[in-house]
Each structure stands twice: as C-alpha cells, then as structure tokens.
C-alpha atoms as a PDB file:
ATOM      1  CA  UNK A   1      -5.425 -20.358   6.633  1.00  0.00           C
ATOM      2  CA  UNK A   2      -5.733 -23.214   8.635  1.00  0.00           C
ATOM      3  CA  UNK A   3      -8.567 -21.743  11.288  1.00  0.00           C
ATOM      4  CA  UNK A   4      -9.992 -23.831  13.987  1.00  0.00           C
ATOM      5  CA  UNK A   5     -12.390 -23.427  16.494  1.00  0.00           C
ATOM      6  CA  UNK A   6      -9.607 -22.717  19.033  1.00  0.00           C
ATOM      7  CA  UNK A   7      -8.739 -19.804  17.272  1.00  0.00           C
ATOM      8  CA  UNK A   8     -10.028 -15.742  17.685  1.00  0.00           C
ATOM      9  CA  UNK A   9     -10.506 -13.774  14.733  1.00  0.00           C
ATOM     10  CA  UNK A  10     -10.855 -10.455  14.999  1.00  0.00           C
ATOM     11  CA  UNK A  11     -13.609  -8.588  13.243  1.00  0.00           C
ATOM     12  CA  UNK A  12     -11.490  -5.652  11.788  1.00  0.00           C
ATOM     13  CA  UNK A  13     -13.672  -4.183   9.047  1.00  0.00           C
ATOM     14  CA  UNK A  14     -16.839  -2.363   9.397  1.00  0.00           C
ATOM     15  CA  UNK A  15     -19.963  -4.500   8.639  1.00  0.00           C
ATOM     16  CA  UNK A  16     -20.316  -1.738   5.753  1.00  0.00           C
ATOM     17  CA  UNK A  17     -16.920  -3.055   4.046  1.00  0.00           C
ATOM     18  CA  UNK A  18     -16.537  -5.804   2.227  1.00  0.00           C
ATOM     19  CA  UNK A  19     -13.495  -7.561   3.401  1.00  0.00           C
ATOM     20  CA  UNK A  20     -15.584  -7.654   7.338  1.00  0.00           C
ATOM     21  CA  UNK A  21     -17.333 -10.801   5.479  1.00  0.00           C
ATOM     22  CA  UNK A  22     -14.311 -12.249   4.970  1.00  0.00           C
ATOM     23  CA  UNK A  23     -13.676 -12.216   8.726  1.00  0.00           C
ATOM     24  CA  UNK A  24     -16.895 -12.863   9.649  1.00  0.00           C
ATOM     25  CA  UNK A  25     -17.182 -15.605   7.279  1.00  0.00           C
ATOM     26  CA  UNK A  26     -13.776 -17.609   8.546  1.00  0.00           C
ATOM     27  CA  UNK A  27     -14.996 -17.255  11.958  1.00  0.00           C
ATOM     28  CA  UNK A  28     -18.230 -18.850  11.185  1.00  0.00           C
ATOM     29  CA  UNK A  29     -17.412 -21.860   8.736  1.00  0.00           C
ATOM     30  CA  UNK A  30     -14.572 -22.794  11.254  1.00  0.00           C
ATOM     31  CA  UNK A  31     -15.948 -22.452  14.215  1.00  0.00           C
ATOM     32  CA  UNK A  32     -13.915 -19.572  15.937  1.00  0.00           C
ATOM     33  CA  UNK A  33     -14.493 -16.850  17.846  1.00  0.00           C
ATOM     34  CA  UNK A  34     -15.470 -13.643  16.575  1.00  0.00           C
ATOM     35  CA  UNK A  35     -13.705 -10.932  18.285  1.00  0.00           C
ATOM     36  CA  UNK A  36     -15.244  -7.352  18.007  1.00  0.00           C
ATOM     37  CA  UNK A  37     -13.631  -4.302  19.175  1.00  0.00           C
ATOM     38  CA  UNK A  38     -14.709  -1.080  19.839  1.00  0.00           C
ATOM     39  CA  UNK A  39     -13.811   1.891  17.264  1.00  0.00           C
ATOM     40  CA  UNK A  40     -11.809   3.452  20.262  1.00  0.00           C
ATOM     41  CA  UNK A  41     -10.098   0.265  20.663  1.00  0.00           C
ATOM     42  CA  UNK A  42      -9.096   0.652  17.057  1.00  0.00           C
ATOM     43  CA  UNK A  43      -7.844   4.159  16.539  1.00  0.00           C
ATOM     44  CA  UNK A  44      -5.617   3.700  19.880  1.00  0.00           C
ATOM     45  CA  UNK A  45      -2.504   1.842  19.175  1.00  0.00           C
ATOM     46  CA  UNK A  46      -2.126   0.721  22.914  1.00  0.00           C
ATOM     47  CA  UNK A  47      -5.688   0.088  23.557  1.00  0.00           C
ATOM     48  CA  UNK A  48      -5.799  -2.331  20.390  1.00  0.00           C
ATOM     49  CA  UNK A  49      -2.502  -3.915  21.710  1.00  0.00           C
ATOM     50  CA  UNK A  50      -3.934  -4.369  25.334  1.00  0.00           C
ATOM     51  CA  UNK A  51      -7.083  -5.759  23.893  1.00  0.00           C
ATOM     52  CA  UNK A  52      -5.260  -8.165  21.439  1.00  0.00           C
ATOM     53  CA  UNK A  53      -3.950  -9.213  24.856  1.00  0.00           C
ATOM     54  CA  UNK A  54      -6.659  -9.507  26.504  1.00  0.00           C
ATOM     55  CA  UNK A  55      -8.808 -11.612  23.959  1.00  0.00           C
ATOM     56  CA  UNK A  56      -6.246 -13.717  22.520  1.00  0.00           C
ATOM     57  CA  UNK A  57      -7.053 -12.444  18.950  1.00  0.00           C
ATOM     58  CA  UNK A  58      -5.097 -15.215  16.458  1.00  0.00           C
ATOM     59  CA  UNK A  59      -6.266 -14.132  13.355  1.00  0.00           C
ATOM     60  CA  UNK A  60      -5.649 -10.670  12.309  1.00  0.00           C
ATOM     61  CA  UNK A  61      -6.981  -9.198   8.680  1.00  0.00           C
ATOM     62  CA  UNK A  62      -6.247  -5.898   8.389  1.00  0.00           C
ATOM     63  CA  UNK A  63      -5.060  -3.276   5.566  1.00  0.00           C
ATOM     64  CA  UNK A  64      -1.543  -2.299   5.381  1.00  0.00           C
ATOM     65  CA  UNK A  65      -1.768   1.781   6.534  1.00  0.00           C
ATOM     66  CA  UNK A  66      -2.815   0.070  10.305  1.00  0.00           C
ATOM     67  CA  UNK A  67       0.124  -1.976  10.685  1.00  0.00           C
ATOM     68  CA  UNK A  68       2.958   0.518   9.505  1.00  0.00           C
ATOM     69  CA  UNK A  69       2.072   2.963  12.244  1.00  0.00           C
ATOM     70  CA  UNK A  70       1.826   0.165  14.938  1.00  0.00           C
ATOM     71  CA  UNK A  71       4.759  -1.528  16.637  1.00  0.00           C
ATOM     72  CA  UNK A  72       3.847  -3.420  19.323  1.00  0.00           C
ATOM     73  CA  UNK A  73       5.575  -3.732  22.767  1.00  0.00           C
ATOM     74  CA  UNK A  74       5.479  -7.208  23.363  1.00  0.00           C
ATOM     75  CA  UNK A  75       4.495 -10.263  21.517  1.00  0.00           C
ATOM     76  CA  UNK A  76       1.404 -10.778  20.152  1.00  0.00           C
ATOM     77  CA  UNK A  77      -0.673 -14.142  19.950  1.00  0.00           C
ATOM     78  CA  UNK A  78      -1.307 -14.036  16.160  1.00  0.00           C
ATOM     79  CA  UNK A  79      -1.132 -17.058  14.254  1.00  0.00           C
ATOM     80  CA  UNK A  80      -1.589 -15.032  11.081  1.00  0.00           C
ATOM     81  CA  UNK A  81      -1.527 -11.483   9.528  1.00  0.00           C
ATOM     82  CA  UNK A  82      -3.225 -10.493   6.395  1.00  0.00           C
ATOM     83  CA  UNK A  83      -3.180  -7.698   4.740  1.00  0.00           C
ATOM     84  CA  UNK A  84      -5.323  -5.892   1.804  1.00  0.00           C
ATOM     85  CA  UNK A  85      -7.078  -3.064   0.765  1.00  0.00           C
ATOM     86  CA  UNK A  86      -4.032  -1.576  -0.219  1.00  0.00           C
ATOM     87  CA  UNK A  87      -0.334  -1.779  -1.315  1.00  0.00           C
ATOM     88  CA  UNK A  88       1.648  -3.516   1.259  1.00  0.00           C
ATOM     89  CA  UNK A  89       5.202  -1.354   1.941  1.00  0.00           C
ATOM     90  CA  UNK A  90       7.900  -3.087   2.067  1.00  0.00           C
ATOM     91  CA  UNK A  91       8.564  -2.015   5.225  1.00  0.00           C
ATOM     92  CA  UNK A  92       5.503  -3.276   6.997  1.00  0.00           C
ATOM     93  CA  UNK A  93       6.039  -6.898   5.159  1.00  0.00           C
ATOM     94  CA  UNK A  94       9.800  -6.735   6.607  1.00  0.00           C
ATOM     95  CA  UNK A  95       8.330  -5.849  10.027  1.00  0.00           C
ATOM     96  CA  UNK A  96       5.795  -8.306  10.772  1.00  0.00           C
ATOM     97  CA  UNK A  97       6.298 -11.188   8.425  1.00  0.00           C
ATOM     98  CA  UNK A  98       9.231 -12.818  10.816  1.00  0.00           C
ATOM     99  CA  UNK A  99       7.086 -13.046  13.816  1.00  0.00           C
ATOM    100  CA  UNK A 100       4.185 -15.150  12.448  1.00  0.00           C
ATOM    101  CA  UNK A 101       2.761 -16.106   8.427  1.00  0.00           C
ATOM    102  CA  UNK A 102       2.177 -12.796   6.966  1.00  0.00           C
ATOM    103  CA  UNK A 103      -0.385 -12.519   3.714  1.00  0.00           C
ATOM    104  CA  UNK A 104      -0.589  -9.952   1.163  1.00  0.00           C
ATOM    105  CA  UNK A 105      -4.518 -10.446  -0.693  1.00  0.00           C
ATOM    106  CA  UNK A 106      -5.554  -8.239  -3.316  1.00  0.00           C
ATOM    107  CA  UNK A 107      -9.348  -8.375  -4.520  1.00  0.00           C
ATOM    108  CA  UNK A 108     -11.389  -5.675  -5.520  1.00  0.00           C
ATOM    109  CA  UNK A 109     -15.360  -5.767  -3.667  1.00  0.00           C
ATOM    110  CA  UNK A 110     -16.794  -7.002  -7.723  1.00  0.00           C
ATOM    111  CA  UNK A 111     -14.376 -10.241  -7.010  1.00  0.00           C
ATOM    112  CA  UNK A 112     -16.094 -11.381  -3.885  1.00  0.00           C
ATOM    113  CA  UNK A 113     -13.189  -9.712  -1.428  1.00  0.00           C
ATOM    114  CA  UNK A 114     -10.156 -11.451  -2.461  1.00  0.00           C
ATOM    115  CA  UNK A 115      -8.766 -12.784  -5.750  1.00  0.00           C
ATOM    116  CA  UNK A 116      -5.038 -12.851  -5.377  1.00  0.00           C
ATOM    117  CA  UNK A 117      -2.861 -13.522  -2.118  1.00  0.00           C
ATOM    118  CA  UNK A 118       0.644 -14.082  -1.413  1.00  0.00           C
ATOM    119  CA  UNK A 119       2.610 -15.464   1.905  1.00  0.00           C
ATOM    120  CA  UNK A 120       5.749 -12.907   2.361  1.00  0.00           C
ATOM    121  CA  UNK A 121       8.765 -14.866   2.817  1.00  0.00           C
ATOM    122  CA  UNK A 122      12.346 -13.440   3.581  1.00  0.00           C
ATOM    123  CA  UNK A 123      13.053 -14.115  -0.641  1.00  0.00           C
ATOM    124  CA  UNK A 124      10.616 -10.854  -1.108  1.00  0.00           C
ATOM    125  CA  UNK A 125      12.683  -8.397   0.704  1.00  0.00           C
ATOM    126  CA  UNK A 126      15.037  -8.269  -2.030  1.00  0.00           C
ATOM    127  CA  UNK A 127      12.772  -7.051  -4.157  1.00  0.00           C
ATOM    128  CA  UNK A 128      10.788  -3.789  -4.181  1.00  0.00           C
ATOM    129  CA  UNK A 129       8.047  -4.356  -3.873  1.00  0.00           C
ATOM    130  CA  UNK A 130       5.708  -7.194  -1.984  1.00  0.00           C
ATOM    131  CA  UNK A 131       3.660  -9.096  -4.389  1.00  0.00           C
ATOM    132  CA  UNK A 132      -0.139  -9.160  -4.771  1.00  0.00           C
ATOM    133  CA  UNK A 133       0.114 -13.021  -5.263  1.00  0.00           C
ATOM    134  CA  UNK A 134      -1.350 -15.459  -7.055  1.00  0.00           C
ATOM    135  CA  UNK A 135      -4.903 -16.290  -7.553  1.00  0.00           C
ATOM    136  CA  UNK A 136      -6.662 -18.229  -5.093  1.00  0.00           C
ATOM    137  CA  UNK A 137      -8.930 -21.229  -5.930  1.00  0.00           C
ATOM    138  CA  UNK A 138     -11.459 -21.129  -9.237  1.00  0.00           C
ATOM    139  CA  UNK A 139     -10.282 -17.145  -9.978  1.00  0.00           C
ATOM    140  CA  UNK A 140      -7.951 -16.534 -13.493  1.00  0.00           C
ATOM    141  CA  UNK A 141      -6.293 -13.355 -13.788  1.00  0.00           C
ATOM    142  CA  UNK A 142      -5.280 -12.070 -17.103  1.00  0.00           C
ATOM    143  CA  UNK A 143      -3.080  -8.800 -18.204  1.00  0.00           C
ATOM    144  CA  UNK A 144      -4.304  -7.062 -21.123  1.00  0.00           C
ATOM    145  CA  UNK A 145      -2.886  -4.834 -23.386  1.00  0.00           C
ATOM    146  CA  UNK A 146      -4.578  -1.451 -24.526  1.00  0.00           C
ATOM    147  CA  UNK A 147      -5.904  -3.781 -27.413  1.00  0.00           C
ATOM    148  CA  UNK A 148      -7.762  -6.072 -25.299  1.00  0.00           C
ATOM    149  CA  UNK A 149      -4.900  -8.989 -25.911  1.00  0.00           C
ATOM    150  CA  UNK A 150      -3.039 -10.795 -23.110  1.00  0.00           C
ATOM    151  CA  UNK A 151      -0.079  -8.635 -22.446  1.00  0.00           C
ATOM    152  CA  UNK A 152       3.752 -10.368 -22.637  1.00  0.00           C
ATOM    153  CA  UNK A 153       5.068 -11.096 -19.575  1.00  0.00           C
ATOM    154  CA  UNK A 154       6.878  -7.946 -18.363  1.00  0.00           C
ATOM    155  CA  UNK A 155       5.052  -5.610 -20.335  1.00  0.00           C
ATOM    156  CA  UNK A 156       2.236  -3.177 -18.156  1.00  0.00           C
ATOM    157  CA  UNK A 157      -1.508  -4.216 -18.521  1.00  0.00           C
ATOM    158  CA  UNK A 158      -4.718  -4.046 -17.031  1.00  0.00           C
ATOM    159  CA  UNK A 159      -5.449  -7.145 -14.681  1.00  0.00           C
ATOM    160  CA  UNK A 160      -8.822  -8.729 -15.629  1.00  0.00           C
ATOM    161  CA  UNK A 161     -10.389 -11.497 -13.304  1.00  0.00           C
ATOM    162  CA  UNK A 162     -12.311 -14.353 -13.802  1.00  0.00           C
ATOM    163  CA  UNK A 163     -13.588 -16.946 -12.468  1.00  0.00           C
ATOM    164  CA  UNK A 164     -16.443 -18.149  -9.529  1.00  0.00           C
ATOM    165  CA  UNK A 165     -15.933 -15.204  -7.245  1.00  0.00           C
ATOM    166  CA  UNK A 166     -17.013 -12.581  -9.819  1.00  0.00           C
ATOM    167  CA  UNK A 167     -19.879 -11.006  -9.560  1.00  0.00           C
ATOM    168  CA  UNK A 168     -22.936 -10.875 -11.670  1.00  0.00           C
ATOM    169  CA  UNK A 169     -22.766  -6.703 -12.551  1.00  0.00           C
ATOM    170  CA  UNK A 170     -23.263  -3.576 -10.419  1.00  0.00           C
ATOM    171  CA  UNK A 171     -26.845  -3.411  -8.627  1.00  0.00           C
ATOM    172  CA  UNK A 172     -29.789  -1.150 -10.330  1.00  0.00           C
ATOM    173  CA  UNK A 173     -26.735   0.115 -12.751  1.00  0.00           C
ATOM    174  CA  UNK A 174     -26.629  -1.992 -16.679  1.00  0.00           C
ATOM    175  CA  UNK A 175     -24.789   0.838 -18.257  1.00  0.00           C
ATOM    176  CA  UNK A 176     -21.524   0.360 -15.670  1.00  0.00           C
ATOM    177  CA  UNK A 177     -22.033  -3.449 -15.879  1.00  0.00           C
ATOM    178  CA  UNK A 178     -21.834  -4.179 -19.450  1.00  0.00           C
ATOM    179  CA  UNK A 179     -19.074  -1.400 -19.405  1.00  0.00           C
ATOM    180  CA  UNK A 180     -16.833  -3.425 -16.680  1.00  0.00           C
ATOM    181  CA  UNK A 181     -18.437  -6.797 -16.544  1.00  0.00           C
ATOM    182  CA  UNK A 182     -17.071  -8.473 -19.742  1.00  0.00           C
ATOM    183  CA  UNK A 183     -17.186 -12.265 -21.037  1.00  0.00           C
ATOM    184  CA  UNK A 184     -14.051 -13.794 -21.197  1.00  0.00           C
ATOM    185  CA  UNK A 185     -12.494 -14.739 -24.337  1.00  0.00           C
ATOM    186  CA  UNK A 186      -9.916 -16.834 -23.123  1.00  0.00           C
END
C-alpha cells in the first residue's frame, strides 16, 4: 500500500479479530502511527468523522457494512480505503473509490487475513458486482468442481487457497483439520 512513517493507520478491528493484525502489523513494519479509537468513536458516524479529523487517520481498513451507512461531510485525509470481511456493494465501491485508492481483500482468518485483493477502478462499475481480486504474493487460488477438479472458467466452484499464508490446521481440533486442511495436488 505504499505506508510510510508519515502516515496514521487506524486500528479498526478488535484485537480479538483477525484482520486488527493486519493493521497493527502495517503500522509497525512501516513505521506509522497507530491510531486507536474508542468503541463510541466507532458506532457514531460523526464522532468517527470528527476524530478522523482530528488524528489525520490515512489509512483506513475497514469492512464494507461501515462504509455504506457513512457519508461523510467533508473530505477526509485518507490515502487509502480497504475493505473486507464481507461483500463489497456496488454502491459503497461507487461511493468512495473516486475520492482516494479503494481495495476490496478477501481472506478467510485460516489464510493469514487476506488472500485476494482488488483496487476498484471506474471499469468495475459496469459490472455487478466488485471483484474479490486477485491473489496477493506466494497465495494460489484454485476453483474446484464437486469432483475435486479445477473448475472451467465460468463454471461455479469452491475456491481453495494455497500457498505461504495458510495455516498449519485448526488448534486442539485434527478431525476439522484433516477435513479442511488438504494437500494440494496441483
């Protein structure tokens, strides 16, 4: 994302969710500020707005449901917006995108927090729907058919991941990891 140590990212996530090491994580490696807001700040559209303000927040990582009730009434100091957690409407992509580089990621918490991501341009509000991207460095993503085989292009699938970002299985729980944690054949 480009990050540097002038920049404020904004610790959106609990600590208890995955995607708050994300944030914490960028801050740290590149030297940034760590914003941290109250949970009043958060569930108060003009308090969050005001505090944005206030602290010069650049970096904003967020999911999707937070954005498409929010309209803000004046500009903003973000650099960057990214989304995840959930699917990005079309409508939030076509609202905030313009005004600064907007992301869509997609990663579930067994993928190390994010596995796919996508920078919304003005070409993606033709279609219906914003896409979850493409996979980010040292991840593969493959669609598979009912049968286990890599699905034709076009035709629905599961999404498997691989790659350096999976994890090793499910803590204390060997049944549910050799259920969903499978070696890849490809």
């Amino acid at each position: 994302f480009g990050v540097t140590p002038d920049d404020r990212v904004l610790l959106f996530s609990s600590f208890t969710f995955d995607a708050s090491i994300e944030q914490l994580g960028l801050a740290l490696v590149s030297g940034a500020r760590l914003v941290i807001p109250t949970k009043d700040v958060l569930l108060d559209h003009d308090a969050f707005e005001a505090f944005v303000q206030r602290t010069g927040v650049t970096h904003l990582d967020t999911v999707p449901l937070f954005l498409s009730g929010f309209t803000p009434k004046q500009t903003l100091p973000f650099k960057r917006v990214i989304v995840g957690g959930d699917i990005c409407p079309l409508p939030v992509a076509q609202r905030w995108a313009p005004a600064q580089p907007f992301y869509n990621e997609y990663g579930p918490t067994e993928t190390t927090i994010t596995s796919l991501r996508h920078e919304v341009s003005a070409d993606d509000f033709t279609e219906s729907r914003i896409p979850v991207g493409r996979p980010v460095a040292n991840t593969q993503i493959y669609i598979l058919d009912w049968t286990g085989q890599l699905a034709p292009l076009g035709v629905p699938g599961e999404m498997y991941i691989g790659g350096a970002g999976v994890v090793r299985g499910y803590l204390n729980n060997e049944t549910l990891t050799r259920e969903r944690f499978v070696p890849n054949p490809y």
